[in-house]
Every structure is written in structure tokens, then in C-alpha cells.
PDB file of N, CA and C in Angstrom:
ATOM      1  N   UNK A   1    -139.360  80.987  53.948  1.00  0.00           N
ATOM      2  CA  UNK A   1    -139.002  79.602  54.226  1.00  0.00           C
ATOM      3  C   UNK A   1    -138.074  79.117  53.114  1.00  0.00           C
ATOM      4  N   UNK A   2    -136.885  78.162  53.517  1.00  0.00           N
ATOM      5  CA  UNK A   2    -135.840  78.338  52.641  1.00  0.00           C
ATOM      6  C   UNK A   2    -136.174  76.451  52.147  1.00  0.00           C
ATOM      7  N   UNK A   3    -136.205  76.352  50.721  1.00  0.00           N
ATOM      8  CA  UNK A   3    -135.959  74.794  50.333  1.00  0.00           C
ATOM      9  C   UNK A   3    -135.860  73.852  51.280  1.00  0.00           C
ATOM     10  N   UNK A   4    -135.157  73.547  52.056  1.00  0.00           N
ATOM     11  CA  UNK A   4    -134.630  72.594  53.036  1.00  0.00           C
ATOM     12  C   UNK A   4    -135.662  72.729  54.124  1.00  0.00           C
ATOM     13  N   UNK A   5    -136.528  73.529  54.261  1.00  0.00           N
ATOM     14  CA  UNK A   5    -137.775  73.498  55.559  1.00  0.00           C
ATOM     15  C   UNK A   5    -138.668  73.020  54.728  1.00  0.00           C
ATOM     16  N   UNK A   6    -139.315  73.524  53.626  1.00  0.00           N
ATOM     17  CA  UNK A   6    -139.885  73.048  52.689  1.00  0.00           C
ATOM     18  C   UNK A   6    -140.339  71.933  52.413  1.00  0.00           C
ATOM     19  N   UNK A   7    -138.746  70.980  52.080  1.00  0.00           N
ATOM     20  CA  UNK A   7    -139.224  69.357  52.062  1.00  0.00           C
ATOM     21  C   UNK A   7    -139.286  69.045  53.127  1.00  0.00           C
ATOM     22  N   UNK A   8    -139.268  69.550  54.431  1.00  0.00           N
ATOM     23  CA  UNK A   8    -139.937  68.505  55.294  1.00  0.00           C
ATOM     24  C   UNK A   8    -141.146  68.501  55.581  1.00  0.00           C
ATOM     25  N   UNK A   9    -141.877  69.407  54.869  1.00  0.00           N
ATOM     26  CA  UNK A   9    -143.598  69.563  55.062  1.00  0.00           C
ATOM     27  C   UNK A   9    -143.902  67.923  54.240  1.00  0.00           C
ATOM     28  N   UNK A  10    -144.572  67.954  55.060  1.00  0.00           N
ATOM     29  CA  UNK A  10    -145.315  66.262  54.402  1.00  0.00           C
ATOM     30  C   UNK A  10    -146.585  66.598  53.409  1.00  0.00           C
ATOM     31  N   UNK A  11    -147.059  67.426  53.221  1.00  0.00           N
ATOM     32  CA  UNK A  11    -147.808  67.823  52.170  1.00  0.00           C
ATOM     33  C   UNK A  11    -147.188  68.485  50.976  1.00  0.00           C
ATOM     34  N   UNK A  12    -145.691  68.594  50.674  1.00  0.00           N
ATOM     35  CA  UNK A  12    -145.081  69.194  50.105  1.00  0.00           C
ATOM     36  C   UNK A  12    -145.190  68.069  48.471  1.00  0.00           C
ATOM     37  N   UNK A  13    -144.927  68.285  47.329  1.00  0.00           N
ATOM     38  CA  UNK A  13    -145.240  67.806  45.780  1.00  0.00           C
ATOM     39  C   UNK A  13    -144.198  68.470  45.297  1.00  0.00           C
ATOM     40  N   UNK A  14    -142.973  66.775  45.021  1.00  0.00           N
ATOM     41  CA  UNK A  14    -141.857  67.720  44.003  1.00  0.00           C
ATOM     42  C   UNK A  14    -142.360  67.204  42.427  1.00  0.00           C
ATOM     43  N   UNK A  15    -142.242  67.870  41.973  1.00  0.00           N
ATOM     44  CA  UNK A  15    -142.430  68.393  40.557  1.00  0.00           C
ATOM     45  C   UNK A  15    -141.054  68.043  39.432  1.00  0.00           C
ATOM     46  N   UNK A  16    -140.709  66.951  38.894  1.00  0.00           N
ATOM     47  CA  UNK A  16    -139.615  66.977  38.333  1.00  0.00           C
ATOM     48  C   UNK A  16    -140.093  67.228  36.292  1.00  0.00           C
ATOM     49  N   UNK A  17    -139.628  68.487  35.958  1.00  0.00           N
ATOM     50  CA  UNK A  17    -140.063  68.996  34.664  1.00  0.00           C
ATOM     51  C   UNK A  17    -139.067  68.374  33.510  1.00  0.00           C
ATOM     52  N   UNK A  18    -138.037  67.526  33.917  1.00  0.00           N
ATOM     53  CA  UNK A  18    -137.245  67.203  33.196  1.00  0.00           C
ATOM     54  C   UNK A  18    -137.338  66.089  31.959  1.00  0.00           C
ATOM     55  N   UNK A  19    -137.520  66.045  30.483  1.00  0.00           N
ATOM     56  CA  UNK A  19    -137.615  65.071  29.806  1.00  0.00           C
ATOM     57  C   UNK A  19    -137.513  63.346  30.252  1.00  0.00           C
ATOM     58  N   UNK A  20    -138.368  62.870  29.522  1.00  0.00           N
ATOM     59  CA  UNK A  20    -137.953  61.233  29.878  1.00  0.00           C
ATOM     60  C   UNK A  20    -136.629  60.810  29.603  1.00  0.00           C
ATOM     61  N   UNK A  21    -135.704  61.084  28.445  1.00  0.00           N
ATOM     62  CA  UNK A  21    -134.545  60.863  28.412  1.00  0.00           C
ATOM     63  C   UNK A  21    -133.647  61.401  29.619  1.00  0.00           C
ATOM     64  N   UNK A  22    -133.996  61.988  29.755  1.00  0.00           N
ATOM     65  CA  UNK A  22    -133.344  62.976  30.927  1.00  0.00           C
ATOM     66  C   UNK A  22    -133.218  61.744  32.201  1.00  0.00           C
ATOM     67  N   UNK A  23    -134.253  61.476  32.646  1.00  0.00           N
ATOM     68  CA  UNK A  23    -134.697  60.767  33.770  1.00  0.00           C
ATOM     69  C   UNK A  23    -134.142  59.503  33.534  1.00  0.00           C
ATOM     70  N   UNK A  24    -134.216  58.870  32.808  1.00  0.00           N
ATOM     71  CA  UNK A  24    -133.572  57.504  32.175  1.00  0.00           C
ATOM     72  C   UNK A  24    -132.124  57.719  32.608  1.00  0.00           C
ATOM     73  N   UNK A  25    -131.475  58.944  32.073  1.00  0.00           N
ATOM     74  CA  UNK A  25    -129.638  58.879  31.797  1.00  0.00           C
ATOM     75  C   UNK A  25    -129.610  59.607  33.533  1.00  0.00           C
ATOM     76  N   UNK A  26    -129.800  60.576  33.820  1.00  0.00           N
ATOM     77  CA  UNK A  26    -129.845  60.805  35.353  1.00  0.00           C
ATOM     78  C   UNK A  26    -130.142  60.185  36.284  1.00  0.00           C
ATOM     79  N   UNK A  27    -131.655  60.043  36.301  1.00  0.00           N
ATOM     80  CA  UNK A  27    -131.913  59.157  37.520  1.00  0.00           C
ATOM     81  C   UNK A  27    -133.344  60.179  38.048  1.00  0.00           C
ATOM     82  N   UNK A  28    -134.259  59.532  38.661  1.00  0.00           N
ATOM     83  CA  UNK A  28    -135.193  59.929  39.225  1.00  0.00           C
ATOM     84  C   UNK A  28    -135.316  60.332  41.156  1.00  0.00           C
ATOM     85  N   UNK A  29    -135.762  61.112  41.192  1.00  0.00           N
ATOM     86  CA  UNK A  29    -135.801  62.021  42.395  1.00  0.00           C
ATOM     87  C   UNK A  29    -137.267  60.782  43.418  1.00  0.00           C
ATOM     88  N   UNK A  30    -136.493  60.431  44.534  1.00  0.00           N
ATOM     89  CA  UNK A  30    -137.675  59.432  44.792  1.00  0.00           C
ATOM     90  C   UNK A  30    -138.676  60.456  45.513  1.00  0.00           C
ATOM     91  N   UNK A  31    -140.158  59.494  45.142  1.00  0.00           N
ATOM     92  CA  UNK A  31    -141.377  60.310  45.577  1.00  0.00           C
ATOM     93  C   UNK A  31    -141.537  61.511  44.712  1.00  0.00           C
ATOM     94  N   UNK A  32    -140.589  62.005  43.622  1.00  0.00           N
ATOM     95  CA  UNK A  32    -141.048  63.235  42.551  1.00  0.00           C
ATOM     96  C   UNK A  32    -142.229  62.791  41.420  1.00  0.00           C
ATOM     97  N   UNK A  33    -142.970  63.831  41.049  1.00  0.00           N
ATOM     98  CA  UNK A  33    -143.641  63.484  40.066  1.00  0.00           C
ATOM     99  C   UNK A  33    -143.110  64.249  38.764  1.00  0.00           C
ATOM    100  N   UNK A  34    -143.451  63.187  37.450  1.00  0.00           N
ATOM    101  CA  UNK A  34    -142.562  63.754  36.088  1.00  0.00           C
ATOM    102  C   UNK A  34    -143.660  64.426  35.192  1.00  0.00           C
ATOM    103  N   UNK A  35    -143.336  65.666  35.141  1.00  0.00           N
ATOM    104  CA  UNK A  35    -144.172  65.930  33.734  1.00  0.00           C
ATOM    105  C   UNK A  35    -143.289  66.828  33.237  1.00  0.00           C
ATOM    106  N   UNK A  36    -143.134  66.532  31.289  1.00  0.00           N
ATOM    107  CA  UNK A  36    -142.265  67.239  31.161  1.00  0.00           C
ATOM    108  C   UNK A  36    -142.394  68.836  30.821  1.00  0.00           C
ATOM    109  N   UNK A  37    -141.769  69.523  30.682  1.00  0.00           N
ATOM    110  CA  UNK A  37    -142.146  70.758  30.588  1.00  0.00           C
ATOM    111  C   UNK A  37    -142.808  71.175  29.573  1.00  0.00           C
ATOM    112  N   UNK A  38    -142.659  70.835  28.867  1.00  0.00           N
ATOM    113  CA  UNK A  38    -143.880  71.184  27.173  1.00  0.00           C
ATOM    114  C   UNK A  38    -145.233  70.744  28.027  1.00  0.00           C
ATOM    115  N   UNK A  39    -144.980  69.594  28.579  1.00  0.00           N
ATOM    116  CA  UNK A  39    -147.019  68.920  28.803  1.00  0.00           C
ATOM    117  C   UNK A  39    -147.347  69.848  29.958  1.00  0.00           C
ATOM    118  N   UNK A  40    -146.513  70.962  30.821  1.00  0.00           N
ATOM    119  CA  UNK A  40    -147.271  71.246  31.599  1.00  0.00           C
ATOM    120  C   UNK A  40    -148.760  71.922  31.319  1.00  0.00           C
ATOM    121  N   UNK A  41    -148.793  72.979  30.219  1.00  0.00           N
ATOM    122  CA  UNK A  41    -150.210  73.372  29.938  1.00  0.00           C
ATOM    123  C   UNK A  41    -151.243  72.614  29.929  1.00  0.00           C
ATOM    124  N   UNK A  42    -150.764  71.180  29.634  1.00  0.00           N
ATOM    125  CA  UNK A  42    -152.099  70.335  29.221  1.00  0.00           C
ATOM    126  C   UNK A  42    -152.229  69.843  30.467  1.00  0.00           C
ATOM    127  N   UNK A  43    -151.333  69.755  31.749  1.00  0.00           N
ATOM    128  CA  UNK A  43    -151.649  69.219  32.635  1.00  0.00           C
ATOM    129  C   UNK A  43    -151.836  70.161  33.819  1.00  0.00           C
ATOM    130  N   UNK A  44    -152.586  71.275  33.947  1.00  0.00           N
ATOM    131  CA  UNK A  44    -152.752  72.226  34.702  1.00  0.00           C
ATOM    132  C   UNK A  44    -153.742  71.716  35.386  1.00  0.00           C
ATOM    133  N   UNK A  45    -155.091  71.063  35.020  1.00  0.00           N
ATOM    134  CA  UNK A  45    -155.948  70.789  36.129  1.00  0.00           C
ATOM    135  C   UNK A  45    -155.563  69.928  37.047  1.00  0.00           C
ATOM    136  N   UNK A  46    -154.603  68.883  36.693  1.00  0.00           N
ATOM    137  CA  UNK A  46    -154.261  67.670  37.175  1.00  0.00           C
ATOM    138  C   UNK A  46    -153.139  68.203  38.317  1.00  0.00           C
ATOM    139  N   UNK A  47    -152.348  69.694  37.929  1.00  0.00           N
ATOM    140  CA  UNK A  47    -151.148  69.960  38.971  1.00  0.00           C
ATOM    141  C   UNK A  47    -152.225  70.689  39.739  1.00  0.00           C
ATOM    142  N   UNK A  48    -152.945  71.128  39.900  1.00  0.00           N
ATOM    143  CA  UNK A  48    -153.736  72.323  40.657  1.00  0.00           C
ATOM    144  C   UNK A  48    -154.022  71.461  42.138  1.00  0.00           C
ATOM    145  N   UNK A  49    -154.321  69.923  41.499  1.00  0.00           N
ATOM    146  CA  UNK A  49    -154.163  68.774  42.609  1.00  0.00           C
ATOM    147  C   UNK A  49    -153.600  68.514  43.517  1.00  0.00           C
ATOM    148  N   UNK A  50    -152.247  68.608  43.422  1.00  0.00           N
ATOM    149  CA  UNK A  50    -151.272  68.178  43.751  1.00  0.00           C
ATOM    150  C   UNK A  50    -151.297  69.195  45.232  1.00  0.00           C
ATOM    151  N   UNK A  51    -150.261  68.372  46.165  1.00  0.00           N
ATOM    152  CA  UNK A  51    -150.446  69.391  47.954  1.00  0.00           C
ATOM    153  C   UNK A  51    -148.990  70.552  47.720  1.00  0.00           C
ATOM    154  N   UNK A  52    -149.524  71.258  48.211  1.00  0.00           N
ATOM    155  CA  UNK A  52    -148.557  72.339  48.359  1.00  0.00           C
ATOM    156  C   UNK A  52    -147.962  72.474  49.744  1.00  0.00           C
ATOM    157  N   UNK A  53    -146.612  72.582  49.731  1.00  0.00           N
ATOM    158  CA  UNK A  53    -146.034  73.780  48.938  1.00  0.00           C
ATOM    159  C   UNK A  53    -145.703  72.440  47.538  1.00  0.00           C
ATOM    160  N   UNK A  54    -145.293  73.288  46.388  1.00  0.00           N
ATOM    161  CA  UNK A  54    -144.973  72.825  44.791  1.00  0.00           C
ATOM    162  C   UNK A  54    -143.855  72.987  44.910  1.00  0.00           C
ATOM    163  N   UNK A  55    -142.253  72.293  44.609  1.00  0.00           N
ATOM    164  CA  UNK A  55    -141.276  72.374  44.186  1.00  0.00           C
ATOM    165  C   UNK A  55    -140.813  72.116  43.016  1.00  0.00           C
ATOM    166  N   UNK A  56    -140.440  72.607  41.746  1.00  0.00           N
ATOM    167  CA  UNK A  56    -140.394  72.315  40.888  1.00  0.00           C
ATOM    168  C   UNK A  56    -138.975  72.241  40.570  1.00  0.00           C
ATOM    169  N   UNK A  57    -138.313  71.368  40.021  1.00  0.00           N
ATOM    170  CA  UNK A  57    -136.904  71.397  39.342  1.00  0.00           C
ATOM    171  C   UNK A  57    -136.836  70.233  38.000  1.00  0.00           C
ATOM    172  N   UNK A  58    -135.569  70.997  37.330  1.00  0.00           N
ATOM    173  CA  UNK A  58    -135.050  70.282  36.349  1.00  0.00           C
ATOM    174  C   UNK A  58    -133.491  69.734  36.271  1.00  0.00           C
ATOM    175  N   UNK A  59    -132.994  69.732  34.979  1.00  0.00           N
ATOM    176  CA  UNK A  59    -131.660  69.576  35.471  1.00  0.00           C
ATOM    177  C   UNK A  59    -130.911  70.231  36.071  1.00  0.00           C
ATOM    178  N   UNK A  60    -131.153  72.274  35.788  1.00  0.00           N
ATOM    179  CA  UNK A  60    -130.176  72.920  35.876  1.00  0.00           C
ATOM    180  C   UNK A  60    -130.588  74.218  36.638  1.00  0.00           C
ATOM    181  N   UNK A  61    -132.447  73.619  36.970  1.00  0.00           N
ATOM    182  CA  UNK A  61    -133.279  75.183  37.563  1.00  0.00           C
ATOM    183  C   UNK A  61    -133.798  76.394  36.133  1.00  0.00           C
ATOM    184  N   UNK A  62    -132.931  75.999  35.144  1.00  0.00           N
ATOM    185  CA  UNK A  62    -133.461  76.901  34.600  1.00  0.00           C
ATOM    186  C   UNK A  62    -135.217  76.800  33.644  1.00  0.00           C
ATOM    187  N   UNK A  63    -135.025  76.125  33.560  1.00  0.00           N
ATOM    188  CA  UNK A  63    -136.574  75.387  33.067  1.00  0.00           C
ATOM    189  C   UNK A  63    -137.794  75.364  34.235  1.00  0.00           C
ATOM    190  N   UNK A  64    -137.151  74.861  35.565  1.00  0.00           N
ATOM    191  CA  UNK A  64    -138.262  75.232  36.574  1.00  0.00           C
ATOM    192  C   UNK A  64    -138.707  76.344  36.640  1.00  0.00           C
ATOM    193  N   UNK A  65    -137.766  77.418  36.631  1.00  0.00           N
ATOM    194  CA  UNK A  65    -137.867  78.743  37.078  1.00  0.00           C
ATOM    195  C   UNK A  65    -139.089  79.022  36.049  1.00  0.00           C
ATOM    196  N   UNK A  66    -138.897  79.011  34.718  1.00  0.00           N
ATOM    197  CA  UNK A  66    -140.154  79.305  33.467  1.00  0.00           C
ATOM    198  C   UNK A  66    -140.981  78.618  33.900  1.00  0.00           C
ATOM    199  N   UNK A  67    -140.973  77.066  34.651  1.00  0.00           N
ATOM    200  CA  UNK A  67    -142.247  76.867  34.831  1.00  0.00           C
ATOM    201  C   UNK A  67    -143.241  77.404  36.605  1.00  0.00           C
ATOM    202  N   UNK A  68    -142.397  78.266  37.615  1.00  0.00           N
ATOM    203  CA  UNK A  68    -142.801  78.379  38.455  1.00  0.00           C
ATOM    204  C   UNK A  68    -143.651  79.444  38.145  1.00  0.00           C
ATOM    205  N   UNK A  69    -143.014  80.503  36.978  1.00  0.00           N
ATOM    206  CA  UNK A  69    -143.337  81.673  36.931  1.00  0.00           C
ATOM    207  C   UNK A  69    -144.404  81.640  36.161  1.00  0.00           C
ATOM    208  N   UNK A  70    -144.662  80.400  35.203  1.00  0.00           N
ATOM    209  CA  UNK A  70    -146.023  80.474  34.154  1.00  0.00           C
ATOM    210  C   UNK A  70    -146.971  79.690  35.257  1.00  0.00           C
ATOM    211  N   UNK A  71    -146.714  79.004  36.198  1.00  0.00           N
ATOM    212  CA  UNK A  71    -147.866  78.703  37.435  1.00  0.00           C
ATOM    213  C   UNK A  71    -148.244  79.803  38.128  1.00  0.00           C
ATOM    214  N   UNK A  72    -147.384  80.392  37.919  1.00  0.00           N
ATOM    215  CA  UNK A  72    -147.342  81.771  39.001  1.00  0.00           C
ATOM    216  C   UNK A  72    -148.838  82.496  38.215  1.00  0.00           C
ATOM    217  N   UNK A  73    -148.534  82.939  36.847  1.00  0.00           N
ATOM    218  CA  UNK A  73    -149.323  83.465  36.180  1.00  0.00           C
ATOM    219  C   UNK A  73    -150.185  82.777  35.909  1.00  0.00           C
ATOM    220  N   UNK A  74    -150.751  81.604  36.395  1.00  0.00           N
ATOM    221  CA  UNK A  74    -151.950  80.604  36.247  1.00  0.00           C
ATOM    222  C   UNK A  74    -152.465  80.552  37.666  1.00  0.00           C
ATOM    223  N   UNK A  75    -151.871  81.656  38.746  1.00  0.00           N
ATOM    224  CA  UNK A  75    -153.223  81.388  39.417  1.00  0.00           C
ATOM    225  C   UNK A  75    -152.716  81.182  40.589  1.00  0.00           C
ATOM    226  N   UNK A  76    -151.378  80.046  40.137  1.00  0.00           N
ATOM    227  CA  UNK A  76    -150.856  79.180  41.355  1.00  0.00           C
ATOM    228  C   UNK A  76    -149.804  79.950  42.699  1.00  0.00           C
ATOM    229  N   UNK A  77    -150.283  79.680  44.118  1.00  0.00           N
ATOM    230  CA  UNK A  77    -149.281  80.534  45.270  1.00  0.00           C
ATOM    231  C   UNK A  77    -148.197  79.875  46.102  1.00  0.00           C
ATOM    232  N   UNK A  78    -147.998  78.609  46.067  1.00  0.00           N
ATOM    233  CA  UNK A  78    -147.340  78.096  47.268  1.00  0.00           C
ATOM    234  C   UNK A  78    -146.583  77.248  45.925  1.00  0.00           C
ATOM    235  N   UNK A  79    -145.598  77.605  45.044  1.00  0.00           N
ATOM    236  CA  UNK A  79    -144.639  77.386  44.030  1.00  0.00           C
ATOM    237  C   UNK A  79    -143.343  77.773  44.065  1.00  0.00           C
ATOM    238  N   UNK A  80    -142.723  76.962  44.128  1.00  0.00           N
ATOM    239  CA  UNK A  80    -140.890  77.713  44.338  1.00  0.00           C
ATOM    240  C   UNK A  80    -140.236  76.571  43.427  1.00  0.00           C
ATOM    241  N   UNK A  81    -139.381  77.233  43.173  1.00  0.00           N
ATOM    242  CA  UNK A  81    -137.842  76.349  41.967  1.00  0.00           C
ATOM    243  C   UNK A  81    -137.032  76.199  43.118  1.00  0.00           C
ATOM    244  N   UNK A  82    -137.500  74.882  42.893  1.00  0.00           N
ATOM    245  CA  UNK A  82    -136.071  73.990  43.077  1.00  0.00           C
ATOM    246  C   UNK A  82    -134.939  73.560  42.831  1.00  0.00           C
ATOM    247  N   UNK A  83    -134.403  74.423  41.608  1.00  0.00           N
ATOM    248  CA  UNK A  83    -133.198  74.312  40.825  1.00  0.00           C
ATOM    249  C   UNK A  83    -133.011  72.803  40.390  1.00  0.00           C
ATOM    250  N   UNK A  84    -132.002  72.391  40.275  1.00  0.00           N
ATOM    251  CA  UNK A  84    -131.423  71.252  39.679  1.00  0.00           C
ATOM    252  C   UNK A  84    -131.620  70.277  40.394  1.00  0.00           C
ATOM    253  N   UNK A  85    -131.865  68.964  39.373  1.00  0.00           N
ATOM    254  CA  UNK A  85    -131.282  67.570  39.914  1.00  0.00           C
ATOM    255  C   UNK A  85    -130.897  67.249  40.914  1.00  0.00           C
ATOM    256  N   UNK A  86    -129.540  67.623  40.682  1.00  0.00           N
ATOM    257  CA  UNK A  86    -128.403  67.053  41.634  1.00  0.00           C
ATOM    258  C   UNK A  86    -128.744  68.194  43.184  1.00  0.00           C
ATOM    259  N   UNK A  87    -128.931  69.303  42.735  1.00  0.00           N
ATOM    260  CA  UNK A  87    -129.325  70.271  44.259  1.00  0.00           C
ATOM    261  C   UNK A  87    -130.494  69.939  45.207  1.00  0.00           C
ATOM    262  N   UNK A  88    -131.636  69.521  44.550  1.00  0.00           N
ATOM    263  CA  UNK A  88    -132.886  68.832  44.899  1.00  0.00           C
ATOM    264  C   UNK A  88    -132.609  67.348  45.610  1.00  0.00           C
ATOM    265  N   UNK A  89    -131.601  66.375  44.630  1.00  0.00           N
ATOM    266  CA  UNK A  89    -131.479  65.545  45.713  1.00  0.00           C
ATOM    267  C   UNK A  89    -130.519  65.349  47.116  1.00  0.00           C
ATOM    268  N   UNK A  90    -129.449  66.595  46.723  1.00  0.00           N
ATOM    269  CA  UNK A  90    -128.645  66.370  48.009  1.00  0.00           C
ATOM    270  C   UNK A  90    -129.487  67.492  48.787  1.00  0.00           C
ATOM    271  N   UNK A  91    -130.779  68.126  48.942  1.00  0.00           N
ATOM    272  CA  UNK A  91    -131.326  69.151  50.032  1.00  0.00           C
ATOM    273  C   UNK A  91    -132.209  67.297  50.465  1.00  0.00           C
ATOM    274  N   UNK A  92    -132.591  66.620  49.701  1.00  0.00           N
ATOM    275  CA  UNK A  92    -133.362  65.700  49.912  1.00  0.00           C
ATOM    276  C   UNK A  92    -132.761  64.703  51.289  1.00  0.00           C
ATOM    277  N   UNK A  93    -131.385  64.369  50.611  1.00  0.00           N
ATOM    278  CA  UNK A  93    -130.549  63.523  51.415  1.00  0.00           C
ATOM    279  C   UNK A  93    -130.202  63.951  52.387  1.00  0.00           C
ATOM    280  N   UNK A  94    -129.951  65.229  52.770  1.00  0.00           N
ATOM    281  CA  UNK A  94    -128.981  66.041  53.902  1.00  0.00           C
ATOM    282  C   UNK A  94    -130.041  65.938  55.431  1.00  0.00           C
ATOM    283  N   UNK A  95    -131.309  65.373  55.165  1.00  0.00           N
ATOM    284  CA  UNK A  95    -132.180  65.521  56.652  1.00  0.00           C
ATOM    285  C   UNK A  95    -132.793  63.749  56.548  1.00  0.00           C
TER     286      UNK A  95
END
């Protein structure tokens, strides 16, 4: 299943890993949730919550990707990178 089927699951949780400065000077992904990538360890019980499928992105994908793959190794199955910002919100906008 490719990104763009993805967000239209209504149980789907985007994941935005990107710093607060980040989010401030960019802009926020509506309906995403922010944690930044350092706090994810501390916030593992709290993402385990969250409905799947998990999309995770940052500015550029490359930071998601480390964090899909350390969920990956925590256990977690229905996790995919969402690459960037700007890619996440125009798959968002396009349906």
C-alpha cells in the first residue's frame, strides 16, 4: 500500500518528528501529532497508542526513516516514513 492509500485510512496517526522551531518557521501538518525526535524514547508507551497505520515524517524523511526503523526495532508493525514536510502535505492535499 503506497502513502497516498494510507492517508485515507481514518485510523491512520501522522507523526510529525520535527523540532518546535522547525514547526514554528514551517508550519504544521493539520491533524499531525509533534514529538520531537530525541523525546521519542521517552514517549514510546504513549505512541504504542496511537491508531495505525503510523506515518512518520520530518523535514526531509531523513530523521523519520531513523525513527521508523528504531519503532521497527521496538516492536512496532504498521510504521512507514513519510518523508518530508512539504511531500506529506501535498500527498495530504492531492485527495
Amino acid at each position: 500500500m503506497n502513502l497516498k492509500e494510507l492517508l485515507k485510512k481514518s485510523s491512520v496517526t501522522l507523526l510529525d518528528v520535527r523540532e518546535k522551531d522547525e514547526l514554528i518557521n514551517e508550519g504544521h501538518v493539520p491533524g499531525a501529532i509533534s514529538i520531537p525526535m530525541n523525546d521519542i524514547p521517552s514517549q514510546l508507551e504513549i505512541i504504542r497508542k496511537f491508531s495505525t497505520p503510523l506515518i512518520i515524517f520530518c523535514r526531509s524523511g531523513i530523521r523519520s526513516e531513523k525513527i521508523v526503523n528504531y519503532l521497527k526495532n521496538e516492536g512496532f508493525k504498521d510504521v512507514y516514513n513519510g518523508g518530508g514536510f512539504k511531500e506529506i502535505n501535498q500527498l495530504i492535499n492531492s485527495y
